[in-house]
PDB file of N, CA and C in Angstrom:
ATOM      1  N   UNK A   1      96.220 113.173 107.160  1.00  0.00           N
ATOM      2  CA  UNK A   1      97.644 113.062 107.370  1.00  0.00           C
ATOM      3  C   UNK A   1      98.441 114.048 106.511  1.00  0.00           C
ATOM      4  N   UNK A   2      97.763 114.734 105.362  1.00  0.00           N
ATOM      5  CA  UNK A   2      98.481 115.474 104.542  1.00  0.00           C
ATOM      6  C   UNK A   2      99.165 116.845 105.546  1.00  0.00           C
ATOM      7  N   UNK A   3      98.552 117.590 106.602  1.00  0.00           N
ATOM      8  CA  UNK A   3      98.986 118.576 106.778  1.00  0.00           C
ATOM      9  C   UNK A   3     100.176 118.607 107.990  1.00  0.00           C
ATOM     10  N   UNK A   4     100.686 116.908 107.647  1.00  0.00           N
ATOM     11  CA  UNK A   4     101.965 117.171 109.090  1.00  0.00           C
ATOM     12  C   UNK A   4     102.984 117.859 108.368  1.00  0.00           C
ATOM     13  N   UNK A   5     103.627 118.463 109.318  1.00  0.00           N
ATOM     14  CA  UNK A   5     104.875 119.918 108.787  1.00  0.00           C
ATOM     15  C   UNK A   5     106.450 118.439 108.353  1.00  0.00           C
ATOM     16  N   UNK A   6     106.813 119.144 107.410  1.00  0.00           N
ATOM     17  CA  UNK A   6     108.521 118.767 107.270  1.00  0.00           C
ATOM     18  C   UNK A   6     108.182 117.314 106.104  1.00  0.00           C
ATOM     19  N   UNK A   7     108.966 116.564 106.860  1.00  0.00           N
ATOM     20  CA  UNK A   7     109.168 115.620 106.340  1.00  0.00           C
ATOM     21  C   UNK A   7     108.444 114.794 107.075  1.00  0.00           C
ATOM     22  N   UNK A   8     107.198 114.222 108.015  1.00  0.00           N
ATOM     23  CA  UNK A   8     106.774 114.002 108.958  1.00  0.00           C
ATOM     24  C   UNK A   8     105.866 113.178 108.212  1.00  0.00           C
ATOM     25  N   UNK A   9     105.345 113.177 106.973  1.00  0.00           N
ATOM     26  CA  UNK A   9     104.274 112.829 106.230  1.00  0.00           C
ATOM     27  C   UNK A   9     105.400 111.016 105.739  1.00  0.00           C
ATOM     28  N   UNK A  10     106.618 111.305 105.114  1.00  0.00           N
ATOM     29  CA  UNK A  10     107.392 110.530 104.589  1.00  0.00           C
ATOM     30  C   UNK A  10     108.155 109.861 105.453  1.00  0.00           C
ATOM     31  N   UNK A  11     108.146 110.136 106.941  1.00  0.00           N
ATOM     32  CA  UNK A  11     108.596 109.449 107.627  1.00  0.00           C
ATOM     33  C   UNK A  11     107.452 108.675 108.015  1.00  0.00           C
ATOM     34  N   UNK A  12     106.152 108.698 108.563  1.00  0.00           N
ATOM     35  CA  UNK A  12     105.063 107.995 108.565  1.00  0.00           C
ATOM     36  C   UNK A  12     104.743 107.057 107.571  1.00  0.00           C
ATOM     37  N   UNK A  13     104.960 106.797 106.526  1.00  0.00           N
ATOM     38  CA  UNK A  13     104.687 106.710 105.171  1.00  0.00           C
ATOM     39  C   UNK A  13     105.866 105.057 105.242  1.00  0.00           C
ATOM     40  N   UNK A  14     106.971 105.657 105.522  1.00  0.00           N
ATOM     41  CA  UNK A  14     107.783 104.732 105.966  1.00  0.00           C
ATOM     42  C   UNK A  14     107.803 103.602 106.888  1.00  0.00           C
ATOM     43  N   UNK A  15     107.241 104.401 107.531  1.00  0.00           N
ATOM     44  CA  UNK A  15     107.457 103.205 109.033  1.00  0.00           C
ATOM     45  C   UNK A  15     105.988 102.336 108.786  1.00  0.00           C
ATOM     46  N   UNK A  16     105.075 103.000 108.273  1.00  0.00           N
ATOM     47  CA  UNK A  16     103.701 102.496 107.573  1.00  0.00           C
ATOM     48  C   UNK A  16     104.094 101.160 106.423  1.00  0.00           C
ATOM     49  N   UNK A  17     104.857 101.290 105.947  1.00  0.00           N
ATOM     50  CA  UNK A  17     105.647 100.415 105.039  1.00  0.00           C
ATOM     51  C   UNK A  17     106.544  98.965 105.605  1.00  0.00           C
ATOM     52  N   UNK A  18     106.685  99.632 106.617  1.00  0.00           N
ATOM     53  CA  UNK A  18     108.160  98.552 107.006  1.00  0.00           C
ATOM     54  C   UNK A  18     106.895  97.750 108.352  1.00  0.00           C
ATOM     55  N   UNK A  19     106.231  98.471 108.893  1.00  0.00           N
ATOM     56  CA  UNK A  19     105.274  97.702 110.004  1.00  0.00           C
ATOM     57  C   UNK A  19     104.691  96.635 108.924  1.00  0.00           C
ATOM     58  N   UNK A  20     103.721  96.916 107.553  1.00  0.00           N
ATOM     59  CA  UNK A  20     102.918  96.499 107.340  1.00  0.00           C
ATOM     60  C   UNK A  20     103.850  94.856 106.055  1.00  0.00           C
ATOM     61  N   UNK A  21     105.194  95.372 106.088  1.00  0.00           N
ATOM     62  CA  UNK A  21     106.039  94.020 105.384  1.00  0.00           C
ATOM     63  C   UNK A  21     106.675  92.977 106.383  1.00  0.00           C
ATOM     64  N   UNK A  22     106.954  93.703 107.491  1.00  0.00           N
ATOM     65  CA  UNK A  22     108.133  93.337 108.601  1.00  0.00           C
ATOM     66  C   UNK A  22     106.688  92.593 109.966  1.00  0.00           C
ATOM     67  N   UNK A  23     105.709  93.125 110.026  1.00  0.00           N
ATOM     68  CA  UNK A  23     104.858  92.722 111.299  1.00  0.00           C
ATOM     69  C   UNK A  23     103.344  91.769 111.279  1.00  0.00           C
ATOM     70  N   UNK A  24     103.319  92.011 109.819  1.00  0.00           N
ATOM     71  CA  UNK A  24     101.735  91.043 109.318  1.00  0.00           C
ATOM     72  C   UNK A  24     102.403  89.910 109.095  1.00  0.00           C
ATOM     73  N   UNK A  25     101.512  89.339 109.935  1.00  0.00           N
ATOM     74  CA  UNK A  25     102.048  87.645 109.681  1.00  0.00           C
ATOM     75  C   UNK A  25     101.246  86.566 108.992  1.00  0.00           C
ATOM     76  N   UNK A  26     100.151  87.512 108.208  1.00  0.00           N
ATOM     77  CA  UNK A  26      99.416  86.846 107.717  1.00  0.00           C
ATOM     78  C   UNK A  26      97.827  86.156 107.838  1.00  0.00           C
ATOM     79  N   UNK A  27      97.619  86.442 109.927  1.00  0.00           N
ATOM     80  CA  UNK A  27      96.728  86.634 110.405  1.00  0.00           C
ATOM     81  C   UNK A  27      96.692  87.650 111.639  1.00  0.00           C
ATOM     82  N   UNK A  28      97.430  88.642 112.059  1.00  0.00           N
ATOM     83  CA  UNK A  28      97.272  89.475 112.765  1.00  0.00           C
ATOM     84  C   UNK A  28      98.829  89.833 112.584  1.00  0.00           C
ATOM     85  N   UNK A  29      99.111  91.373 113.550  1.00  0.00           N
ATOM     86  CA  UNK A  29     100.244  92.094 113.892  1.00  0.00           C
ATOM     87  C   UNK A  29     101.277  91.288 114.440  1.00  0.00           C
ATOM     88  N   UNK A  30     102.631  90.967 114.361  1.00  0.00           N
ATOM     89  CA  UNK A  30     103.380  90.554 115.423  1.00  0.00           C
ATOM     90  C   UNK A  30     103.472  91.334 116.809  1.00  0.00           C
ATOM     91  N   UNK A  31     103.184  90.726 117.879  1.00  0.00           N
ATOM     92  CA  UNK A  31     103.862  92.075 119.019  1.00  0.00           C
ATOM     93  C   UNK A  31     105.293  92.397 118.839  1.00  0.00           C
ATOM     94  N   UNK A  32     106.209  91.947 118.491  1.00  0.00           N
ATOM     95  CA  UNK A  32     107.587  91.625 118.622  1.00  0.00           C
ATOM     96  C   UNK A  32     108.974  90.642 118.277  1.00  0.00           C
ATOM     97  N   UNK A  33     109.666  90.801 117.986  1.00  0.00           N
ATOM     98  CA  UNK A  33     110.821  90.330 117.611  1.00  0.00           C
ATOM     99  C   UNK A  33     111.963  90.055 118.413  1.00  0.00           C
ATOM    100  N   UNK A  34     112.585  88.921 118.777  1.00  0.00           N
ATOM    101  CA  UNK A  34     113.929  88.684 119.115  1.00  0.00           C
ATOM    102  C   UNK A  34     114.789  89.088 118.425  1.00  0.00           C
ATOM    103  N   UNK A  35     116.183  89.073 119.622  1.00  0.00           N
ATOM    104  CA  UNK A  35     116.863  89.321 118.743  1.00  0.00           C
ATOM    105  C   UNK A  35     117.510  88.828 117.364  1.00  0.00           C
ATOM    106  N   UNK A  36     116.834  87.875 117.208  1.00  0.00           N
ATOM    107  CA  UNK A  36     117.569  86.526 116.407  1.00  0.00           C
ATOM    108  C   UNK A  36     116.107  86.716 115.059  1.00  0.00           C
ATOM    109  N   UNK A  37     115.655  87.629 115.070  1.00  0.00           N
ATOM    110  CA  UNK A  37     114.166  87.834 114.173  1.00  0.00           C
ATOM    111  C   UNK A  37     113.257  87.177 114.800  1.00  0.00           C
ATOM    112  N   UNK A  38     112.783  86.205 115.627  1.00  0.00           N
ATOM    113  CA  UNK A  38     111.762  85.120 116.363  1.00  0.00           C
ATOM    114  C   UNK A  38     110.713  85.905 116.215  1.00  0.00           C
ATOM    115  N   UNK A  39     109.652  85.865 115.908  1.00  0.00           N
ATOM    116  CA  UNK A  39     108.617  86.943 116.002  1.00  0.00           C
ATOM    117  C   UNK A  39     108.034  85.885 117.409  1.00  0.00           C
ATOM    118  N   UNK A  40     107.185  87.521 118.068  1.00  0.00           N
ATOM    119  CA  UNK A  40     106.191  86.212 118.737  1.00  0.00           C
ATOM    120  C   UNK A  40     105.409  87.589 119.190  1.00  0.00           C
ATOM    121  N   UNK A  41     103.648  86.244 119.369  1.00  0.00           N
ATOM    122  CA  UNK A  41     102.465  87.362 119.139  1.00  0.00           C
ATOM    123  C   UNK A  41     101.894  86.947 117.590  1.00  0.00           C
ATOM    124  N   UNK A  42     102.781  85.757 117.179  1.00  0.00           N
ATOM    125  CA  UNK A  42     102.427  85.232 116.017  1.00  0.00           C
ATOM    126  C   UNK A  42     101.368  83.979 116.060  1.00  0.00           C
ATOM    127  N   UNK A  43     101.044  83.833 115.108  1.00  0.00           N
ATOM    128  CA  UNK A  43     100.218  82.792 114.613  1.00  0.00           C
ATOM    129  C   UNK A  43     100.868  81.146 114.520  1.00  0.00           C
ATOM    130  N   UNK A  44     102.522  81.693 114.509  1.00  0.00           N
ATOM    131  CA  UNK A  44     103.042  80.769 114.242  1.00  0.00           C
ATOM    132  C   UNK A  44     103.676  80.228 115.442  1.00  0.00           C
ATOM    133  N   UNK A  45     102.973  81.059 117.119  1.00  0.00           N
ATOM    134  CA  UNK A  45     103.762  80.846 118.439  1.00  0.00           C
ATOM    135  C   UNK A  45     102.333  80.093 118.783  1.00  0.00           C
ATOM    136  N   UNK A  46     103.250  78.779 119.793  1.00  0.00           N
ATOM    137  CA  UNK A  46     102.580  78.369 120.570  1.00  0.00           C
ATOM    138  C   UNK A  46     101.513  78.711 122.122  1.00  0.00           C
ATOM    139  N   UNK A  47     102.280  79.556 122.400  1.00  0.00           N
ATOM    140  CA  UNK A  47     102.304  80.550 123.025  1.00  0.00           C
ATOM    141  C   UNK A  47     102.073  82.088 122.918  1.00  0.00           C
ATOM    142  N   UNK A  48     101.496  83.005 123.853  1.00  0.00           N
ATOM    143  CA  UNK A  48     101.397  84.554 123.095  1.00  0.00           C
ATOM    144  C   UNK A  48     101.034  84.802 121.685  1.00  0.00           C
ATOM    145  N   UNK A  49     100.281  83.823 121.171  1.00  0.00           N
ATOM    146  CA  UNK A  49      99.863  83.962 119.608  1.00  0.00           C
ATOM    147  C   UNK A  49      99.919  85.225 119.549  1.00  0.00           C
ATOM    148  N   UNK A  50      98.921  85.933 119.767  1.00  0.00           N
ATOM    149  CA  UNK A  50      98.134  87.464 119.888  1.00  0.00           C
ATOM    150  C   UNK A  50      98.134  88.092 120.716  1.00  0.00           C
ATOM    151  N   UNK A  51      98.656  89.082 121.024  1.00  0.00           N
ATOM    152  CA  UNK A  51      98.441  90.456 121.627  1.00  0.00           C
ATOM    153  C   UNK A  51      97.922  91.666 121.469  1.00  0.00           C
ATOM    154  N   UNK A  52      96.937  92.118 122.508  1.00  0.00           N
ATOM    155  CA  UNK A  52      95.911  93.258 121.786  1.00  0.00           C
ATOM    156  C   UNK A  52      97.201  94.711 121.215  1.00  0.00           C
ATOM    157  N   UNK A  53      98.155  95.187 122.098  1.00  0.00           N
ATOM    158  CA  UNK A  53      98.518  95.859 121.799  1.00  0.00           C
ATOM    159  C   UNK A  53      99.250  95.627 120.323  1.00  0.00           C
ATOM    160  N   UNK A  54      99.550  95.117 120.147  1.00  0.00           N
ATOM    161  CA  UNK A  54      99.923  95.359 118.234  1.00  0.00           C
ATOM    162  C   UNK A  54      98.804  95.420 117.176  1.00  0.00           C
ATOM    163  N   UNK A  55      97.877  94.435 117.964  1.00  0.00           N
ATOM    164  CA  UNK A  55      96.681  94.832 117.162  1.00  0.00           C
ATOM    165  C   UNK A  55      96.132  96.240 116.939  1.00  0.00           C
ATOM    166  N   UNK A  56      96.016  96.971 118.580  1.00  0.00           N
ATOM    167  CA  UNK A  56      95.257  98.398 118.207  1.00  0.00           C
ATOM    168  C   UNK A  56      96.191  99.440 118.029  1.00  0.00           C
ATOM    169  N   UNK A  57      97.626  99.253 118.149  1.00  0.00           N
ATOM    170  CA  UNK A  57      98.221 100.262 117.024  1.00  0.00           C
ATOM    171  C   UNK A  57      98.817 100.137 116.055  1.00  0.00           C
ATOM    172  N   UNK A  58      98.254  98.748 115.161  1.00  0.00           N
ATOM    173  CA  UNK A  58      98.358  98.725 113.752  1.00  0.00           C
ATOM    174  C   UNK A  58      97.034  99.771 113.805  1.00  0.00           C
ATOM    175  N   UNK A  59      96.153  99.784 113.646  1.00  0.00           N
ATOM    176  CA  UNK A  59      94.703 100.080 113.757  1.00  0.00           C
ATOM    177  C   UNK A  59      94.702 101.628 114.033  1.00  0.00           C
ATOM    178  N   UNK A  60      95.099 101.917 115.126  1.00  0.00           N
ATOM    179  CA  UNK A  60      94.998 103.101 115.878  1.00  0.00           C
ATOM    180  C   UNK A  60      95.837 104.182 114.729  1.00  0.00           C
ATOM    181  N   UNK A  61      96.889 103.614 114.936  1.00  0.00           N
ATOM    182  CA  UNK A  61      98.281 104.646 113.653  1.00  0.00           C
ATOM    183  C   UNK A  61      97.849 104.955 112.676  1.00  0.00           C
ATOM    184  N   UNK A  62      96.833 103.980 111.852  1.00  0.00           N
ATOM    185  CA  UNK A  62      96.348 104.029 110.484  1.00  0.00           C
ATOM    186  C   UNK A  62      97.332 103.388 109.831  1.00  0.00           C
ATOM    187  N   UNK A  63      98.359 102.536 110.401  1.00  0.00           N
ATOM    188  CA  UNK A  63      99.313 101.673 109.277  1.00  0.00           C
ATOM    189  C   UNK A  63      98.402 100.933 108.934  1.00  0.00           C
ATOM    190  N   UNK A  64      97.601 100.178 109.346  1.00  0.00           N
ATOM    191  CA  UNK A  64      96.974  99.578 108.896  1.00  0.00           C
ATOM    192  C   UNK A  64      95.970  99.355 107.890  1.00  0.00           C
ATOM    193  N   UNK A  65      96.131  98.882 106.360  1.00  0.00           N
ATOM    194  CA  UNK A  65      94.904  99.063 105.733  1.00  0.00           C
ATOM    195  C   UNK A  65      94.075  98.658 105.773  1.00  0.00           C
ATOM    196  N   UNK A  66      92.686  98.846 105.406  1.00  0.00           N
ATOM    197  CA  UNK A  66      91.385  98.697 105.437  1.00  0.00           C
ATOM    198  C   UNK A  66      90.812  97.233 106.016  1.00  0.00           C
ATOM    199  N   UNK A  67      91.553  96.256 105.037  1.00  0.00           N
ATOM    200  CA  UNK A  67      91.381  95.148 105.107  1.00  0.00           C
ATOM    201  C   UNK A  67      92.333  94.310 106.655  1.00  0.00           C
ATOM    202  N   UNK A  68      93.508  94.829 106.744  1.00  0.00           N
ATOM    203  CA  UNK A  68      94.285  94.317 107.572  1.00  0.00           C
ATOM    204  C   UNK A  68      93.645  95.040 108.881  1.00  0.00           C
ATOM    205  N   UNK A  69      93.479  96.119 108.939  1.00  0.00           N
ATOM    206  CA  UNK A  69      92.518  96.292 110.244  1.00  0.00           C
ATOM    207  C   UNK A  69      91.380  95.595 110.818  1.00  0.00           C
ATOM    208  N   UNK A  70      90.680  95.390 109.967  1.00  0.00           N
ATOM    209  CA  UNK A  70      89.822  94.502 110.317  1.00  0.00           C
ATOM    210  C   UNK A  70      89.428  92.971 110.290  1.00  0.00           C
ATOM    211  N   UNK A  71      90.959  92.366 109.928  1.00  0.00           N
ATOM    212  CA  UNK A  71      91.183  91.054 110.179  1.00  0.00           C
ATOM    213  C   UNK A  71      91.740  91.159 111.543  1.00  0.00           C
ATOM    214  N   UNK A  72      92.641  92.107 111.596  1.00  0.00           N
ATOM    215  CA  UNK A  72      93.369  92.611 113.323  1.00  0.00           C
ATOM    216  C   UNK A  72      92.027  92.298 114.427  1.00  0.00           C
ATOM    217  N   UNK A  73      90.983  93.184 113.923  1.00  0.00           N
ATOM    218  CA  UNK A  73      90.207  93.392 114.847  1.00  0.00           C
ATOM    219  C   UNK A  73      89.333  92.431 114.840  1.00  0.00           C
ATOM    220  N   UNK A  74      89.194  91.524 114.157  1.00  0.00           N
ATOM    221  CA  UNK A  74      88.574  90.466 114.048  1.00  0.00           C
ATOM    222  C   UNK A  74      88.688  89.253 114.776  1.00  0.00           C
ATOM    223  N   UNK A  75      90.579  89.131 114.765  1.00  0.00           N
ATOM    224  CA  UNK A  75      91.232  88.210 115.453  1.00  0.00           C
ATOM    225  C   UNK A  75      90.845  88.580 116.893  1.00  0.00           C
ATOM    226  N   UNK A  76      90.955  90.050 117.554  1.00  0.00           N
ATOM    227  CA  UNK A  76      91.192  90.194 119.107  1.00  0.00           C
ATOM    228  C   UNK A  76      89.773  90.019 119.156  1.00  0.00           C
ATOM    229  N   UNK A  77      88.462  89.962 118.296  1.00  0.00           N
ATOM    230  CA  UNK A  77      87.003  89.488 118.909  1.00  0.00           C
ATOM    231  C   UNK A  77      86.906  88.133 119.026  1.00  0.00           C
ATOM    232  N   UNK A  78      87.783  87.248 118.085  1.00  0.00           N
ATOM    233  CA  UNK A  78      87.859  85.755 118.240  1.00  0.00           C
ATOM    234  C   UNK A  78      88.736  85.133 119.189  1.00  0.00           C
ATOM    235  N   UNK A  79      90.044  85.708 119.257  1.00  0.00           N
ATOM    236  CA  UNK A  79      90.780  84.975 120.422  1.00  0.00           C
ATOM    237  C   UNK A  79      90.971  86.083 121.548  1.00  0.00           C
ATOM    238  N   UNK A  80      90.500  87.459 121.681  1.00  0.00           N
ATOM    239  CA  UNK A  80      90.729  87.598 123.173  1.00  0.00           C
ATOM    240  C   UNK A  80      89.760  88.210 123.737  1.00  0.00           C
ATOM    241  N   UNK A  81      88.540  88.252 123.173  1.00  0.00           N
ATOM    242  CA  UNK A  81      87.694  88.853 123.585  1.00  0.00           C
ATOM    243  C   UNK A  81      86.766  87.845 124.489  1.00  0.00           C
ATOM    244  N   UNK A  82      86.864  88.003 126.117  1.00  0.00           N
ATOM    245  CA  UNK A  82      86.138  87.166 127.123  1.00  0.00           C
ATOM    246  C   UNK A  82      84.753  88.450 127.771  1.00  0.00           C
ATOM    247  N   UNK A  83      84.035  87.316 128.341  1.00  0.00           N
ATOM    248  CA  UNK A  83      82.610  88.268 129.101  1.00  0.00           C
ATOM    249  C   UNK A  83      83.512  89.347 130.188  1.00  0.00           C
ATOM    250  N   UNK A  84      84.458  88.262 130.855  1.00  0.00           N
ATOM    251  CA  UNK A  84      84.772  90.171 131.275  1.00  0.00           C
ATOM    252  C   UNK A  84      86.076  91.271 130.915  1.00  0.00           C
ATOM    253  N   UNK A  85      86.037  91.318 129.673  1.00  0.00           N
ATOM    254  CA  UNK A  85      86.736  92.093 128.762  1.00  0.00           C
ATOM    255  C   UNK A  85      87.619  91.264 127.814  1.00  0.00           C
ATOM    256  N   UNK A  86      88.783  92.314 127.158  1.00  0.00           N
ATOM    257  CA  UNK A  86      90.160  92.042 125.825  1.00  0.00           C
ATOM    258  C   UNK A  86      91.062  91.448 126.841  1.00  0.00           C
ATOM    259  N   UNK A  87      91.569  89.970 127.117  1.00  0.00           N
ATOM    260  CA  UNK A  87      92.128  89.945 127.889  1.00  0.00           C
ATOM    261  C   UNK A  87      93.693  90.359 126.912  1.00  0.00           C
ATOM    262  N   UNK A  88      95.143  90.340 127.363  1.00  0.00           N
ATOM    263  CA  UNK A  88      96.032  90.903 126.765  1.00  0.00           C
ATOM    264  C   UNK A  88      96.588  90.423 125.660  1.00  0.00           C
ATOM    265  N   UNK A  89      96.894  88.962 126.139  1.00  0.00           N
ATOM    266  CA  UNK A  89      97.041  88.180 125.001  1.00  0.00           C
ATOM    267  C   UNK A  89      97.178  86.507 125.027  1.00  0.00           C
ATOM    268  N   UNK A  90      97.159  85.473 124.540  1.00  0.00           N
ATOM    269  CA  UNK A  90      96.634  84.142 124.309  1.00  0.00           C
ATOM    270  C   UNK A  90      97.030  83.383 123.520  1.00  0.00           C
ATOM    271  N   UNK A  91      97.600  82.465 123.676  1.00  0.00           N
ATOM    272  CA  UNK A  91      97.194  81.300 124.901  1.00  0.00           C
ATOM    273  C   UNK A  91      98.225  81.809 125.717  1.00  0.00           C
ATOM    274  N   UNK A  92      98.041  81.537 127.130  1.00  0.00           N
ATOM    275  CA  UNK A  92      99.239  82.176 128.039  1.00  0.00           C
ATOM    276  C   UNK A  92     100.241  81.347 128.420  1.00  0.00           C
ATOM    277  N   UNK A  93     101.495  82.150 128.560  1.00  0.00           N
ATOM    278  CA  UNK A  93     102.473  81.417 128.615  1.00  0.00           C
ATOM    279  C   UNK A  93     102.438  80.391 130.245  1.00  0.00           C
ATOM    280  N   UNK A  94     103.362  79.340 130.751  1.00  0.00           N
ATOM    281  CA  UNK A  94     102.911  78.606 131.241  1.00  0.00           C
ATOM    282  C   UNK A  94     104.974  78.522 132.383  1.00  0.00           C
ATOM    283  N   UNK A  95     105.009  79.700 131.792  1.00  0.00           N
ATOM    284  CA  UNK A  95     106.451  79.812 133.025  1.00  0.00           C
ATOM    285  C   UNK A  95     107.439  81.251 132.307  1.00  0.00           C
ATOM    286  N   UNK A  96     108.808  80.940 132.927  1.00  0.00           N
ATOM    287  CA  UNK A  96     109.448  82.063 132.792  1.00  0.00           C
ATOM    288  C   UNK A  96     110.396  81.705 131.351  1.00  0.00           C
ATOM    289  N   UNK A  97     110.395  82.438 130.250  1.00  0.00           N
ATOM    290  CA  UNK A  97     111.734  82.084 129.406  1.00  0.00           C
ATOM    291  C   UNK A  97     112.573  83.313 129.148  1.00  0.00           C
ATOM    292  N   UNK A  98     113.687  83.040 129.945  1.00  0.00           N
ATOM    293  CA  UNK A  98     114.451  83.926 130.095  1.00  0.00           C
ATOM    294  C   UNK A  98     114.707  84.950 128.427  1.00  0.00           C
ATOM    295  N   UNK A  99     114.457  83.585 127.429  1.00  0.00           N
ATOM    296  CA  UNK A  99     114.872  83.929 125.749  1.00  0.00           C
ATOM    297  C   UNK A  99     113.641  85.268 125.472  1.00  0.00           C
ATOM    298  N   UNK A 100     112.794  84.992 126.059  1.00  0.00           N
ATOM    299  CA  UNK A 100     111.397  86.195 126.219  1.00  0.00           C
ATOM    300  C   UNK A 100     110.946  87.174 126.517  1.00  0.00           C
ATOM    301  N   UNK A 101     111.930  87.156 128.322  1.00  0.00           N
ATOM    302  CA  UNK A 101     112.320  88.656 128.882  1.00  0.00           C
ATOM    303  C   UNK A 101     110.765  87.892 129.832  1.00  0.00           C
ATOM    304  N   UNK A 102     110.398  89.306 130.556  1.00  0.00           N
ATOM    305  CA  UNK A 102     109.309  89.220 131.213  1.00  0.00           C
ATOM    306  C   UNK A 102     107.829  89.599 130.427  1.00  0.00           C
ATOM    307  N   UNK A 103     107.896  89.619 129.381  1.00  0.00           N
ATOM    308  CA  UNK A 103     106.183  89.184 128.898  1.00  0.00           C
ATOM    309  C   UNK A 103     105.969  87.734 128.628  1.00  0.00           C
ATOM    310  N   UNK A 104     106.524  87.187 128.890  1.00  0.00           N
ATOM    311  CA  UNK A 104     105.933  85.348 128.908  1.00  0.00           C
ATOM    312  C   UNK A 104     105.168  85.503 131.061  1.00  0.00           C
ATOM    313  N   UNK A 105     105.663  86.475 131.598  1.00  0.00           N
ATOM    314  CA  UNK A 105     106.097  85.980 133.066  1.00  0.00           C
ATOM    315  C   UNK A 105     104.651  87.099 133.708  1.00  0.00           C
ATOM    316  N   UNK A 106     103.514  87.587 132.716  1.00  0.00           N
ATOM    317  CA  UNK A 106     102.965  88.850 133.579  1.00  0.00           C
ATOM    318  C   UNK A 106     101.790  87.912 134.604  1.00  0.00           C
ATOM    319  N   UNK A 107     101.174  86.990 134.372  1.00  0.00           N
ATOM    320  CA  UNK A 107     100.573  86.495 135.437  1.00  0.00           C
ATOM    321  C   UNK A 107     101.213  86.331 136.685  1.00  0.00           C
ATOM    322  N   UNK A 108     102.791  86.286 137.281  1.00  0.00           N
ATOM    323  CA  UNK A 108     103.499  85.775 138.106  1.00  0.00           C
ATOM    324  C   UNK A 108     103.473  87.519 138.476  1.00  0.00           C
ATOM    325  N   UNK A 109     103.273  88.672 138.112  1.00  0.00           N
ATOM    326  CA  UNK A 109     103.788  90.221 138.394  1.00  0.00           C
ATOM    327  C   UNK A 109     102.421  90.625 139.050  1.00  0.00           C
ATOM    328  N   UNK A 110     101.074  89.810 139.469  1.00  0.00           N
ATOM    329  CA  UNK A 110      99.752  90.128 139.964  1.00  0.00           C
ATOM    330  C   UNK A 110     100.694  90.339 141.478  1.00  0.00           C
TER     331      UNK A 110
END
């Protein structure tokens, strides 16, 4: 990462900072935030606990450190990893909440 041009190193550095205070919840990535702060994709949702995508670009970016990567990746082998593949994310939601937008609603978009 040392040879990105400008300021590119300290802006990474940053957002590496604010993902890894603002999105670890203590057992995996949040996917996301309301507007009201609600995280969800949390540990602490009944619903959408986990989602692979926050998992693999905590991971992927390298925000992620050593240890938090591989609790990330640990979690998507324990809760979403089925015989026929990563499914997206789990437990699935069970209708539409408007407060959610349309990722509570992607089984209804087949």
């Amino acid at each position: 990462m040392t040879s990105l041009p400008g300021n590119t190193l300290a802006y990474y550095d940053n957002m590496a900072q604010r993902v890894n205070s603002s999105a670890w919840d203590g057992a995996w990535y949040v996917q996301y935030f309301d507007a009201d702060g609600t995280p969800l994709g949390s540990h602490t949702n009944q619903q959408g606990q986990i989602h692979i995508n926050a998992q693999a670009w905590g991971v992927i970016s390298g925000f992620a450190p050593d240890e938090r990567a591989s609790r990330a990746l640990d979690a998507v082998n324990a809760h979403l990893n089925t015989r026929n593949g990563i499914k997206l994310s789990t437990p699935g939601f069970n209708g539409f909440d408007p407060t959610k937008g349309g990722v509570d609603d992607l089984s209804a978009r087949r």
